[in-house]
Every structure is written in structure tokens, then in C-alpha cells.
Protein backbone atom coordinates (compact mmCIF):
# COMPACT_ATOMS: atom_id res chain seq x y z
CA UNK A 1 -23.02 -15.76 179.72
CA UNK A 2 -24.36 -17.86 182.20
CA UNK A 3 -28.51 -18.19 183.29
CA UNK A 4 -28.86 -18.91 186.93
CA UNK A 5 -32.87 -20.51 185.65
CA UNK A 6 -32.49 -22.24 182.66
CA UNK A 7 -35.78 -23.88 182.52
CA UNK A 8 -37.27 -20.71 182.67
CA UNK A 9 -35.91 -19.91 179.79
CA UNK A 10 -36.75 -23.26 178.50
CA UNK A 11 -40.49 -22.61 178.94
CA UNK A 12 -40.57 -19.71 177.54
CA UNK A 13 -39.00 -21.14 174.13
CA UNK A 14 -42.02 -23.59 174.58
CA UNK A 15 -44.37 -20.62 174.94
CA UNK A 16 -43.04 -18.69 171.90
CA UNK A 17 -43.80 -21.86 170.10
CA UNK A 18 -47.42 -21.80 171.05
CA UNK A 19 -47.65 -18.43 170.03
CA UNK A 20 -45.88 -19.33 166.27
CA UNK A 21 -48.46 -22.07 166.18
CA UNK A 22 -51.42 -19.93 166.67
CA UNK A 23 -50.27 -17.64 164.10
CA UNK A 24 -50.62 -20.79 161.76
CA UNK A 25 -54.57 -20.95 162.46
CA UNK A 26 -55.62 -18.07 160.00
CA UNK A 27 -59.17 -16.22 160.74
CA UNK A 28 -60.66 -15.18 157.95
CA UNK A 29 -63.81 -14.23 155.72
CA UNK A 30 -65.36 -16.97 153.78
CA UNK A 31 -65.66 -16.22 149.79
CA UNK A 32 -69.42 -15.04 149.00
CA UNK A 33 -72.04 -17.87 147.11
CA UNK A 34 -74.92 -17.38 146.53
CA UNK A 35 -77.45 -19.62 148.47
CA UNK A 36 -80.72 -20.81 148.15
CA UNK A 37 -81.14 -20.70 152.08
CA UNK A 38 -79.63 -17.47 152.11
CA UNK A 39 -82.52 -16.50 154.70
CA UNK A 40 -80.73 -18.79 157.09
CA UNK A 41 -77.42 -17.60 157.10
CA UNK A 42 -76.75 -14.99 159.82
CA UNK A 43 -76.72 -10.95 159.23
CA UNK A 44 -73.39 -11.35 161.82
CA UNK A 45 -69.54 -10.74 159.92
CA UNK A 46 -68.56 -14.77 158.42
CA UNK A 47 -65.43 -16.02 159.97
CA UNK A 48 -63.73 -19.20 159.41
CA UNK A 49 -60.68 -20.69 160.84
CA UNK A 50 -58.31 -22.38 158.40
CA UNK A 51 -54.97 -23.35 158.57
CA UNK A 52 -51.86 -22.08 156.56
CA UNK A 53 -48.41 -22.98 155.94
CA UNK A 54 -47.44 -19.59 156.36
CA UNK A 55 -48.10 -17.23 159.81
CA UNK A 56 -50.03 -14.45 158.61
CA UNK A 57 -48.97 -10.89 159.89
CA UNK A 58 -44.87 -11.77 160.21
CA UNK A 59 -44.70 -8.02 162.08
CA UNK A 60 -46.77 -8.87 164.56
CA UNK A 61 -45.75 -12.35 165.62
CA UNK A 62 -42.03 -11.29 166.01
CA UNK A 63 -43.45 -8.80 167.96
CA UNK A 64 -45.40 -11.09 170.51
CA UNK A 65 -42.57 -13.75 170.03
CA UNK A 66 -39.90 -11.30 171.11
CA UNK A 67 -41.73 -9.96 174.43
CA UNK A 68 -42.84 -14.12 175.37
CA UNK A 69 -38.52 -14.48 174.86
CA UNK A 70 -37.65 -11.10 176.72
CA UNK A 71 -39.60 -11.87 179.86
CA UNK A 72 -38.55 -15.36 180.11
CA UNK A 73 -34.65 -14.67 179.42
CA UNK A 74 -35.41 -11.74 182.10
CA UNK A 75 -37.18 -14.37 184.97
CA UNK A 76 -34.22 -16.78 184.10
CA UNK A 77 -31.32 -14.65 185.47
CA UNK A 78 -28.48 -14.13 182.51
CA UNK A 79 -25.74 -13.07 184.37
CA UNK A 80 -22.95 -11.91 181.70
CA UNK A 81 -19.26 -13.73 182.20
CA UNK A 82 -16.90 -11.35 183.26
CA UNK A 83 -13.23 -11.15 181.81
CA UNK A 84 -10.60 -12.45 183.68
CA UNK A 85 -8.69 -15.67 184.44
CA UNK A 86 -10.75 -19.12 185.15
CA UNK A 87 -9.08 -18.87 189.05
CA UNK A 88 -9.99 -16.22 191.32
CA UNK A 89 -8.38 -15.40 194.53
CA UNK A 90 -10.02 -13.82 197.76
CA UNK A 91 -6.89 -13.18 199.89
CA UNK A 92 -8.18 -12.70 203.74
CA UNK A 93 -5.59 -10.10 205.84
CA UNK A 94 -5.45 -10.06 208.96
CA UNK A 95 -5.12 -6.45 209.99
CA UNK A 96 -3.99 -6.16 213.77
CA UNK A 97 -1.29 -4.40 215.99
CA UNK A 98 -0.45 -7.76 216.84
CA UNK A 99 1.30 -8.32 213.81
CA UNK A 100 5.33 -7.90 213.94
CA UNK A 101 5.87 -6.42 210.64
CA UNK A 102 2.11 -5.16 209.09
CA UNK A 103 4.22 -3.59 206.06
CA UNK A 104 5.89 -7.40 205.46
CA UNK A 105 1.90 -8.55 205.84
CA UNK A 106 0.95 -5.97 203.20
CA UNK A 107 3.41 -7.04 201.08
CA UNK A 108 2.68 -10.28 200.96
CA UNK A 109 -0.90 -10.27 200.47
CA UNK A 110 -0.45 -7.80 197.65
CA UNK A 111 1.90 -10.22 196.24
CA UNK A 112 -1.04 -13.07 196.21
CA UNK A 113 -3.16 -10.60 194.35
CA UNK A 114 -3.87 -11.35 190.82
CA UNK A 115 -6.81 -9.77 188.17
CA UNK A 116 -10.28 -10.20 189.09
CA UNK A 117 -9.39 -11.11 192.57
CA UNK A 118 -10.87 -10.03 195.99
CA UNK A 119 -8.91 -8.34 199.37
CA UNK A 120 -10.82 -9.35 202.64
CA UNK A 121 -9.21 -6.88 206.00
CA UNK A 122 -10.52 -8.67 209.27
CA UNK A 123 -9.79 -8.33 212.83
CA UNK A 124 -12.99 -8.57 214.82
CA UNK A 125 -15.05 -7.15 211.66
CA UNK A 126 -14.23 -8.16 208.06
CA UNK A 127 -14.22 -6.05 205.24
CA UNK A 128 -14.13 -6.18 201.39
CA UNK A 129 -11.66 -3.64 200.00
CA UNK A 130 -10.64 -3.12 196.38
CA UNK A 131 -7.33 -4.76 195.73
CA UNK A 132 -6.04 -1.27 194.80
CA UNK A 133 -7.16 0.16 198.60
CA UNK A 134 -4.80 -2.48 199.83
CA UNK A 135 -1.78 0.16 199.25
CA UNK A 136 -3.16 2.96 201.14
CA UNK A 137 -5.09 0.56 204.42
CA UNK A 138 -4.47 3.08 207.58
CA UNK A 139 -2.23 1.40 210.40
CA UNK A 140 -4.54 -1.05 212.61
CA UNK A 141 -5.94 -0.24 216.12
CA UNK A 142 -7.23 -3.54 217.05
CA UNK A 143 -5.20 -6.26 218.83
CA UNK A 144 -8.36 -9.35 218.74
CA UNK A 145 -8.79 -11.28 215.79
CA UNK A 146 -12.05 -13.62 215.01
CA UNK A 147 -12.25 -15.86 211.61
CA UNK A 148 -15.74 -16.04 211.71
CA UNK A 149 -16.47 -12.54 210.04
CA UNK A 150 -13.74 -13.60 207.88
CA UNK A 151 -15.76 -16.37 206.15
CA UNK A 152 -18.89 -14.34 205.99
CA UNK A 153 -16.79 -11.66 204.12
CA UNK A 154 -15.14 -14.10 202.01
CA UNK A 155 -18.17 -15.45 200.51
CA UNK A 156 -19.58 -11.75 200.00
CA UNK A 157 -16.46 -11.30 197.89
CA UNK A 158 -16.47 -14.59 196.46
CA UNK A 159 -19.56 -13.92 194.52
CA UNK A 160 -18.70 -10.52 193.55
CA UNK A 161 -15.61 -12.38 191.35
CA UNK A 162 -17.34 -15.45 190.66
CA UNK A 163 -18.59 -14.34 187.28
CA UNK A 164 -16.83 -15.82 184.68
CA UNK A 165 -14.22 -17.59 186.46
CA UNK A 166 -14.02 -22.20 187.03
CA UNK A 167 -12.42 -22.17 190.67
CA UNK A 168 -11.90 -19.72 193.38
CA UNK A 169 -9.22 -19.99 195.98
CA UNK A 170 -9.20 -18.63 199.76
CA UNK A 171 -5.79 -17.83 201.09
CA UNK A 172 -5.73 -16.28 204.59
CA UNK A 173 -2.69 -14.43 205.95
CA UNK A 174 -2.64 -14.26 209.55
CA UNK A 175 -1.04 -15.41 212.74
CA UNK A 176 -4.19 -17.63 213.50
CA UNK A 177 -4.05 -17.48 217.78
CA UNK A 178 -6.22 -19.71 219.58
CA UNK A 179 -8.49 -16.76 220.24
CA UNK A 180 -9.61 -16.48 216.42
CA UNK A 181 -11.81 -19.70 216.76
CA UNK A 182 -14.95 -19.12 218.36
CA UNK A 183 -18.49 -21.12 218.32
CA UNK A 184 -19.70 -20.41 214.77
CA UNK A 185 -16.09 -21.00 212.73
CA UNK A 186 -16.43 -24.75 212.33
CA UNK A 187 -19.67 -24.16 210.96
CA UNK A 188 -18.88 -21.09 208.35
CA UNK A 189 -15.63 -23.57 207.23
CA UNK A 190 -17.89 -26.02 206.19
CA UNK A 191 -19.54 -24.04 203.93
CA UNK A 192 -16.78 -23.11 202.40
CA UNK A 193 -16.86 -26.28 200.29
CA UNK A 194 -13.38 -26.58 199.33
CA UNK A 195 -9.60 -26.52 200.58
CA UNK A 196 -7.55 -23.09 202.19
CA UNK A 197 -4.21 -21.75 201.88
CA UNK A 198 -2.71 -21.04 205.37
CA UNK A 199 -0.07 -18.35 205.12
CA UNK A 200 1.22 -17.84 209.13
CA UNK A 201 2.61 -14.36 209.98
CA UNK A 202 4.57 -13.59 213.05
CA UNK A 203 2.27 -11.70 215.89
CA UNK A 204 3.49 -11.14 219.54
CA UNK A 205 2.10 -13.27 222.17
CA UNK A 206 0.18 -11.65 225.55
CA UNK A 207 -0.07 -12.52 229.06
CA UNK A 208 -3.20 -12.13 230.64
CA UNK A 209 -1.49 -11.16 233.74
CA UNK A 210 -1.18 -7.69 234.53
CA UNK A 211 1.89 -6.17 235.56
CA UNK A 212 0.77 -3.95 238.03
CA UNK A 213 -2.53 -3.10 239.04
CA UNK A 214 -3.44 0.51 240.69
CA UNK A 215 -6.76 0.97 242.58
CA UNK A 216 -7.74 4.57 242.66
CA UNK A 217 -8.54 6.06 244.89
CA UNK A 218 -7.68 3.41 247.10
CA UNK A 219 -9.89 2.10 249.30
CA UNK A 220 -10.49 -0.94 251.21
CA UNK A 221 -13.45 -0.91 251.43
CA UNK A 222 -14.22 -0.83 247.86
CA UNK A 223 -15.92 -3.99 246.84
CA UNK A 224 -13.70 -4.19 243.47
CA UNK A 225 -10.68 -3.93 246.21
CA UNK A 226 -11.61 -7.90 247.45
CA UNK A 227 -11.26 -9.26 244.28
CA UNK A 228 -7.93 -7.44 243.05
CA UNK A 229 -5.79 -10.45 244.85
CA UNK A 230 -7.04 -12.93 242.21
CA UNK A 231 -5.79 -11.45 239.32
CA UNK A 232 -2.40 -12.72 238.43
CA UNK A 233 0.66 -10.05 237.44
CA UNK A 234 3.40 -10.18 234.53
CA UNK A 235 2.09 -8.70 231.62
CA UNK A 236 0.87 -4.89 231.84
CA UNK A 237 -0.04 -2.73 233.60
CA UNK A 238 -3.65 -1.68 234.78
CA UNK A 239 -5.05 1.02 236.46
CA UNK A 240 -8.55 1.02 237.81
CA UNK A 241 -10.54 4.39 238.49
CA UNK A 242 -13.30 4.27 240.48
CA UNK A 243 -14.28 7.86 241.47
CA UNK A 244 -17.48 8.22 242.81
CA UNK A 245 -18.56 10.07 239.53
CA UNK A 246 -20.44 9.06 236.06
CA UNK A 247 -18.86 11.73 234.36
CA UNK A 248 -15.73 12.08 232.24
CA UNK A 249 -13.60 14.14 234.84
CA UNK A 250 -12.00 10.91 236.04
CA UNK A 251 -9.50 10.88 232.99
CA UNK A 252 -6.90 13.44 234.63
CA UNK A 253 -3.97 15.00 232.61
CA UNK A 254 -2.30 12.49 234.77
CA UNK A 255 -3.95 9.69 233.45
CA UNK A 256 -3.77 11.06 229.68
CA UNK A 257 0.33 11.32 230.26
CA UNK A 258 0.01 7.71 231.32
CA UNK A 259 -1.40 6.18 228.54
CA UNK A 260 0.68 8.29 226.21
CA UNK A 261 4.08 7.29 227.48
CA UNK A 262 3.09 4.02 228.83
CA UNK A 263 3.12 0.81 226.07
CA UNK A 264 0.36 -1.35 226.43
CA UNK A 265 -1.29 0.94 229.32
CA UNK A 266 -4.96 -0.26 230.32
CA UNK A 267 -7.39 2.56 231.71
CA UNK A 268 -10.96 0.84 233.18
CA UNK A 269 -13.11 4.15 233.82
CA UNK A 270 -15.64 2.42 236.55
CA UNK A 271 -17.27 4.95 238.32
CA UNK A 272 -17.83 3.72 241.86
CA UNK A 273 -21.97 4.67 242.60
CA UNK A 274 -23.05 3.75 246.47
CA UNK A 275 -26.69 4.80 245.92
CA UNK A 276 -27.58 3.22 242.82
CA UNK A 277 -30.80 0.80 242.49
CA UNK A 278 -29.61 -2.61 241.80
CA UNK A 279 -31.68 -5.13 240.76
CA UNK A 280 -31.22 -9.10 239.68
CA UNK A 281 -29.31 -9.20 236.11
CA UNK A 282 -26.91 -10.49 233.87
CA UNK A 283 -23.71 -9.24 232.17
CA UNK A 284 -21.37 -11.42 229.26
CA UNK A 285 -17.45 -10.51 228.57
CA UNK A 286 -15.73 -11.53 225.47
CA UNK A 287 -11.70 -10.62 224.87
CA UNK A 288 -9.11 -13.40 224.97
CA UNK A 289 -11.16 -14.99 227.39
CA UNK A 290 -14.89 -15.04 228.14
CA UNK A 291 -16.99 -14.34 231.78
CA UNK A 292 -20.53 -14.39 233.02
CA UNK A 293 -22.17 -12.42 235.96
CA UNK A 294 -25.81 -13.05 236.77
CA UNK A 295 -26.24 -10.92 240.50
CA UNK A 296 -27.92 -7.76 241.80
CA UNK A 297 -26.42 -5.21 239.74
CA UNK A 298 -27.49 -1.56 237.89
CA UNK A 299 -26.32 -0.10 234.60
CA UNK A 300 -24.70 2.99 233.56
CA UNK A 301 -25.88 4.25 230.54
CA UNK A 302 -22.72 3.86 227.77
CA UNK A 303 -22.86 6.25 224.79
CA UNK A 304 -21.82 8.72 222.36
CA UNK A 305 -23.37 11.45 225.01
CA UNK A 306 -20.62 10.37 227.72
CA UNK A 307 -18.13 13.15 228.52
CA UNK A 308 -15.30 10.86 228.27
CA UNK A 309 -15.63 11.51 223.94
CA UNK A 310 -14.18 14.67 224.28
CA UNK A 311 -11.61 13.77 226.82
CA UNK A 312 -10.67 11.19 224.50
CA UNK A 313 -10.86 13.17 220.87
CA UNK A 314 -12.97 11.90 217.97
CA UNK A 315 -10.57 9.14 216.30
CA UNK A 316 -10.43 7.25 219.96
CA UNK A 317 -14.62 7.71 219.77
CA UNK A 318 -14.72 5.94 216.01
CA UNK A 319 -12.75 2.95 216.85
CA UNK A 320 -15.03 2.22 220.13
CA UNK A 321 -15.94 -1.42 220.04
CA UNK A 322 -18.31 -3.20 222.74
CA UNK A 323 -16.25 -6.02 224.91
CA UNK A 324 -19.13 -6.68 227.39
CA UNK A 325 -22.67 -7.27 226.66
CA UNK A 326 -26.09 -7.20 228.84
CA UNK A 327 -28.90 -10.20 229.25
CA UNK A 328 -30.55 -7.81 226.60
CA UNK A 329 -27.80 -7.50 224.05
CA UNK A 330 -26.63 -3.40 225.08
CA UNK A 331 -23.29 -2.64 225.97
CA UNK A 332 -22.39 -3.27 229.36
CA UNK A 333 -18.27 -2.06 228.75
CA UNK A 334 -16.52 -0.46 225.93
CA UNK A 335 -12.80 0.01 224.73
CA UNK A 336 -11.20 3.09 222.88
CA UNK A 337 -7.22 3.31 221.59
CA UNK A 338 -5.76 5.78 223.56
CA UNK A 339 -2.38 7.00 223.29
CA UNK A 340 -0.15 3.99 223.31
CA UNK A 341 -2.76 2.14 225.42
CA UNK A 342 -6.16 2.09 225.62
CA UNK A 343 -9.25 2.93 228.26
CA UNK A 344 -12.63 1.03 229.05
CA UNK A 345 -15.56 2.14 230.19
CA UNK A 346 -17.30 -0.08 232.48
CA UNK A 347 -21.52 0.45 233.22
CA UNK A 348 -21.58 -2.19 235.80
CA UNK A 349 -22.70 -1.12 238.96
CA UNK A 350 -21.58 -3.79 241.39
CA UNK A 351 -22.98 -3.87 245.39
CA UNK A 352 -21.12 -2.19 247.64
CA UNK A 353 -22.26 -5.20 250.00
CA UNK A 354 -22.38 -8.67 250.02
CA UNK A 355 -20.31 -11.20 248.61
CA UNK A 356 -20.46 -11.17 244.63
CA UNK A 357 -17.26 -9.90 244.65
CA UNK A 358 -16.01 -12.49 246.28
CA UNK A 359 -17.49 -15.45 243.80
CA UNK A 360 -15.64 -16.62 241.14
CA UNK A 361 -17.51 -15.31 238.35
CA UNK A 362 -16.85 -12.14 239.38
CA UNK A 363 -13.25 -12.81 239.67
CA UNK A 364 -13.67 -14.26 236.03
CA UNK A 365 -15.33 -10.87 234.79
CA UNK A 366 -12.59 -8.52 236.29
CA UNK A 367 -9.61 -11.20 234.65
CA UNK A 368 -11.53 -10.68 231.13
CA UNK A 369 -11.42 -6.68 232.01
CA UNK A 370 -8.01 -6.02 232.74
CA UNK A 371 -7.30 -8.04 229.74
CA UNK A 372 -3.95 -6.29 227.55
CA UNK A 373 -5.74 -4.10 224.74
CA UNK A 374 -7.90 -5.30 222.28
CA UNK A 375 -8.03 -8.86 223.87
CA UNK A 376 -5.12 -11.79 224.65
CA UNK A 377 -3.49 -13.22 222.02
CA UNK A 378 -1.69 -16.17 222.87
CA UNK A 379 0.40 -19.17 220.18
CA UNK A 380 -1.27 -20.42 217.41
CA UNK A 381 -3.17 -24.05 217.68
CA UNK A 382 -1.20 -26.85 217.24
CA UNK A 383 -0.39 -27.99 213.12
CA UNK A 384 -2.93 -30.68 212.93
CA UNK A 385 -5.58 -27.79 213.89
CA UNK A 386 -4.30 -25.68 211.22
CA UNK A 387 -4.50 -29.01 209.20
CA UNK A 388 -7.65 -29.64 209.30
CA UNK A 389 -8.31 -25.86 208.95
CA UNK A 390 -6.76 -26.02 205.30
CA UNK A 391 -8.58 -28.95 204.36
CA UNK A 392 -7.33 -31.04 201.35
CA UNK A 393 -10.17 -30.73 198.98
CA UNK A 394 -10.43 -29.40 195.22
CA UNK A 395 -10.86 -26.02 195.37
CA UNK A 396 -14.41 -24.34 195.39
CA UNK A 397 -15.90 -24.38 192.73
CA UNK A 398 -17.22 -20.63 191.12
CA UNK A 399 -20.28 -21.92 190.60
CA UNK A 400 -21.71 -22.22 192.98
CA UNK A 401 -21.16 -18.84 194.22
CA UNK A 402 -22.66 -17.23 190.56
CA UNK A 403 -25.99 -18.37 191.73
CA UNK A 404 -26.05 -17.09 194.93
CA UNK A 405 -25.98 -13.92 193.50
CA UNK A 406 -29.16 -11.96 194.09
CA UNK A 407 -30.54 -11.44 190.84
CA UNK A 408 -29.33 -10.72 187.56
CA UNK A 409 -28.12 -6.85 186.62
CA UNK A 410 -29.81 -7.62 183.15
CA UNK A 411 -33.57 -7.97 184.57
CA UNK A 412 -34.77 -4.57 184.60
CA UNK A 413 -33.07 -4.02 181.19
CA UNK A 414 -35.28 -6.92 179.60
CA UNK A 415 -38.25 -6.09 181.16
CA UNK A 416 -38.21 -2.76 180.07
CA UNK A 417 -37.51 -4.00 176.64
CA UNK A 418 -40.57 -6.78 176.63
CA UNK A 419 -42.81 -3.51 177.83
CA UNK A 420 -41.56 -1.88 174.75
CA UNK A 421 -42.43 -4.92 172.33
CA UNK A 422 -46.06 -5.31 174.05
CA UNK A 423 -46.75 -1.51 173.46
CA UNK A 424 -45.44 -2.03 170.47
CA UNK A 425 -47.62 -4.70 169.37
CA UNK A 426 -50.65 -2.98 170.54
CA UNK A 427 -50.32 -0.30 168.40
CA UNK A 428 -50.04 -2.35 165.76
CA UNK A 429 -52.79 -4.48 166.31
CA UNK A 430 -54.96 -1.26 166.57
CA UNK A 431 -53.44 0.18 163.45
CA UNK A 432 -53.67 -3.20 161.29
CA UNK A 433 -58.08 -2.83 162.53
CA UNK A 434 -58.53 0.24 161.97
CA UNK A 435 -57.25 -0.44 158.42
């Protein structure tokens, strides 16, 4: 058992005591004399206060003793120990079709499991599985990684088997590509006050290029048509449609036998609209690499409403994840698995005159697009990255994770019980005066 507050607990030992030592002052009636003065003494009931070696009423000052100890043990936070070793594990997977072998992955991770220990699945998200789900984890349909929601569901598990338990240990099984690092890692390693295992799995390695890249319908005057010259081939291949609708019709039975026979087949869905109302704003894209637009452009609403769900069937619609972002935080681009490839829908309404396709940022934004699936993965960082990464420390101490949980699951339980000794000693007081 371990109390998150002990001086809580501590003052209310120091309270109890108060209460004991009150008990030792004894009220009572003084014995009748009989006084001259008598005519002086008051017609009021005669109490004096004495003291005694002994607490008078023994029932009712364990009961006022017991509630003073309940609520303070319940404001201090026991948290009971639970069974298990003194090292926990929290064994981070990285769950991605860019692994080689995902079985060998599985294998190995359930290998590093022990009792009491924690499973974290990441890719873009992190989640905390039982280690029993481990077995049964469905085939993965992302291709990006990112470490940071790693960490933050590392330290979720962490003090879900911190009870109990000296150390805790992170090992993290992945094929750590340059892409995983972003902004907020370095930070969320750092608190993570204590050293890493590094276990490396083999993951392919992506080109950004494309390997061919179809325009259609083509048109040169379409202003997406200036800018296809700047991105580079020799990776997959791409095809762009840009019908003049904002409807779903664009994915043809041609395009569904493409992306089911084709390996690695990219679909962008970017309805071309000449009469739209643009105005001045700002769009963000995040895969392997990263873009910003700020020009006259106008949105196309994205959502579960769009005819393309039912083109694309309902598991395609659940694994939808946002790859470009308006000034305002709403999707500006999405990507679904389909088939052995995978299709984006893109709300950005470009001008069909002008020069912004012509900038670079533009050509930045349509390189990030016709990204492979699920983002470019490229080599891992160099060893001294991965290094520094592991750290050298003592392990993490458990802790420090015990009191960051919120609360204690015995609270309630004491309260309730010191509500039970105060009604308790109520009725008793009333009984013992009406005696």
C-alpha cells in the first residue's frame, strides 16, 4: 500500500489525538452540599469540567476517532500495491504496412511481454491494448509512423502498471524512419526520465517520386497541369482526377480496377470547380514531408456525407485520416486504403488564373500530395540519433508514475464508511441524552 498524501494522513492522526484529548476533560454534575448562600447559587443544571485518566464514553470516541481517521486516510490517496514483479515493461509496436515481416514484429514484442506489463500499438495514433489483444491485432493500414503519440501512450500505460512495481522499462520495436520525429518528440523524451530499449525492425524504404503521373481528363489548360513538371518520377504511380464535379461519380469502375490490381496505386479525387468564390486563405500538408499554401483559394466541404463513402465501402470510410489541414484546423484533404492503394480527397479549390500554381509552395503542396500511401518513409537516422534516443540513464523509476494517478480507487469507499461512523455517532449521542 502506498499513500500518494502522507501528511494528510499525518494530520489527521494529529486530529484524532485532539479528539482523544477532549474525551479526557470530563463534564459533569457537581455532588450536592448544602450551603448557607444557597440563595446565590443559580436555579440553572451545575456543570463542572474535571479531568480524568480515563476517556469517558469509550463507544463514542472510537466512533468520532474512526470517522477523523477515515476521512483523512480517504483525502490522502491509499493506492493498494498490486501483485506482480518490481519491473514493469511497456513494450511500444509499431504497427505499419511498412514493416517487412508484421508476424516476426508480433512475435517479438510478445516475446518482451512479461506479467503486469503494458502493449502500446502506434502508427500515427497510439493505443493501449491488453497484452492478451496483442495475438489477435488486425493487419495494419497505415504506412506513417510518429513517436510522439507513442510517449503520450506510454505514460498512460505506465501508470496503469505502476502500482506495486520499483522500475519500469520502455522498449520500442520499430523501424524508427526519419519521418517518426516531429516538433514535440524531443520534448515528450525528456519526460520520460529514464533510459529506452531500441529494438530496429526491417521496413521498406519509399521514394517520393512518382512513377507515373496521369492528369485526367487532360487538359492544358488546367492550372494543376503547370505544376505537374516539378514533381519528380521513380516511385509510384499517381493518377489525378479532376472532373469538373464535387460528387463521388469520379471514382469509375476503371479507377476501382486500378487501385485493386495496382500496388502502391495513389487516387487524388480533386474536383476541378471554375466558378467557385475564392477568397485569401491558408492550407498545411503533413506526410513524409510538410507544405504551406497561403493564396486565394475556396474549400470543398470534406465529410462523412460525401458520395465517395459508398463508392469506397465502410472499412475504407473508418480508416480515413486527415493529411491536410486549414488556417482554422478542418480538413482541407483526406486519405482512405483502397484496394492495394489508396485515394485522397482534396477540398482545395485552386484559381483557374494567375500564377499560384506556378510558385513554389504550390509545387511543395502537390509533392506532399502525390506522396506513396500513408506518407514517405525513408532510412532510419543515423546511430548516434538513435543513441541519444536510448539514453543511458537508470531506468524510470515507478514512482513517480503512482502519483500521477488521478485519485485513489479507495476514496469513495472511505468516505462512505466515515458517513457511516458520523451517523453512527449521532445516534448515539442522541440515545446516550435521552437516557
Amino acid at each position: 500500500m502506498t499513500v500518494a498524501l502522507p501528511w494528510i494522513f499525518a494530520l489527521g492522526v494529529a486530529v484524532a489525538g485532539g479528539v482523544v484529548g477532549l474525551h479526557l476533560l470530563s463534564t459533569r454534575r457537581p455532588p450536592a452540599r448544602p450551603l448557607p448562600t444557597a440563595r446565590f447559587v443559580p436555579e440553572s443544571d451545575l456543570r463542572a469540567v474535571s479531568r480524568t485518566s480515563r476517556p469517558t464514553d469509550l463507544f463514542l470516541l472510537a466512533l468520532r476517532v474512526l470517522a477523523v481517521l477515515l476521512i483523512a486516510a480517504a483525502f490522502a490517496q491509499p493506492i493498494p500495491d498490486a501483485p506482480g514483479p518490481s519491473l514493469r515493461r511497456v513494450v511500444a509496436l509499431e504497427w505499419t504496412t511498412a514493416i517487412v515481416d508484421v508476424e516476426a514484429a508480433r512475435a517479438r514484442a510478445q516475446a518482451l511481454l512479461g506479467e503486469g506489463d503494458a502493449v502500446v500499438v502506434f502508427d500515427t495514433g497510439a493505443r493501449v491494448l491488453p497484452a492478451s489483444a496483442l495475438a489477435t491485432l488486425a493487419a495494419p493500414t497505415q504506412r506513417a509512423v510518429a513517436l510522439s503519440p507513442m510517449f503520450v501512450a506510454a505514460r498512460d500505460a505506465a501508470r496503469e502498471i505502476a502500482r506495486g512495481a520499483d522500475s519500469l522499462a520502455l522498449t520500442v520495436v520499430s523501424g524508427f524512419p526519419a519521418e517518426a520525429w516531429d516538433a514535440a518528440t524531443a520534448a515528450l523524451r525528456d519526460e520520460w526520465n529514464g533510459r529506452i530499449e531500441v529494438v530496429r525492425v526491417a521496413t521498406t524504404v519509399d521514394s517520393a517520386a512518382a512513377s507515373s503521373l496521369q492528369l485526367m481528363p487532360q487538359d492544358a489548360d488546367d492550372p494543376v497541369a503547370a505544376a505537374l513538371d516539378a514533381v519528380s518520377r521513380g516511385g509510384h504511380p499517381v493518377r489525378i482526377r479532376r472532373d469538373e464535379s464535387s460528387g463521388a461519380s469520379a471514382l469509375s469502375e476503371a479507377d476501382s480496377l486500378w487501385l485493386a490490381q495496382t500496388p502502391g496505386a495513389l487516387l487524388l479525387h480533386w474536383p476541378r470547380r471554375r466558378e467557385a468564390a475564392l477568397g485569401a486563405d491558408g492550407v498545411y500538408a503533413s506526410l513524409g514531408g510538410e507544405a504551406a499554401l497561403v493564396a486565394p483559394l475556396a474549400r470543398r466541404e470534406l465529410g462523412a456525407t460525401d458520395e465517395m463513402d459508398a463508392a469506397l465501402g465502410a472499412a475504407s470510410v473508418s480508416s480515413m485520416r486527415s493529411i491536410a489541414f486549414w488556417r482554422d484546423g478542418s480538413p482541407a484533404a483526406t486519405e482512405r486504403p483502397v484496394g492495394l492503394g489508396c485515394v485522397r480527397e482534396i477540398g482545395i479549390t485552386i484559381p483557374e488564373r494567375g500564377d499560384v500554381t506556378l510558385r513554389e509552395p504550390f509545387r511543395q503542396l502537390l509533392a506532399v500530395l502525390t506522396e506513396p500511401c500513408g506518407g514517405r518513409r525513408s532510412r532510419s537516422p543515423s546511430d548516434s540519433v538513435l543513441t541519444a534516443f536510448a539514453g543511458d540513464g537508470p531506468l524510470v523509476s515507478a514512482a513517480a508514475f503512482e502519483h500521477e494517478r488521478a485519485g485513489s480507487p479507495l476514496t469513495p469507499w472511505l468516505l462512505l464508511a466515515a458517513l457511516g461512523a458520523l451517523l453512527a455517532e449521532q445516534w448515539w449521542r442522541q440515545r446516550g441524552a435521552r437516557a
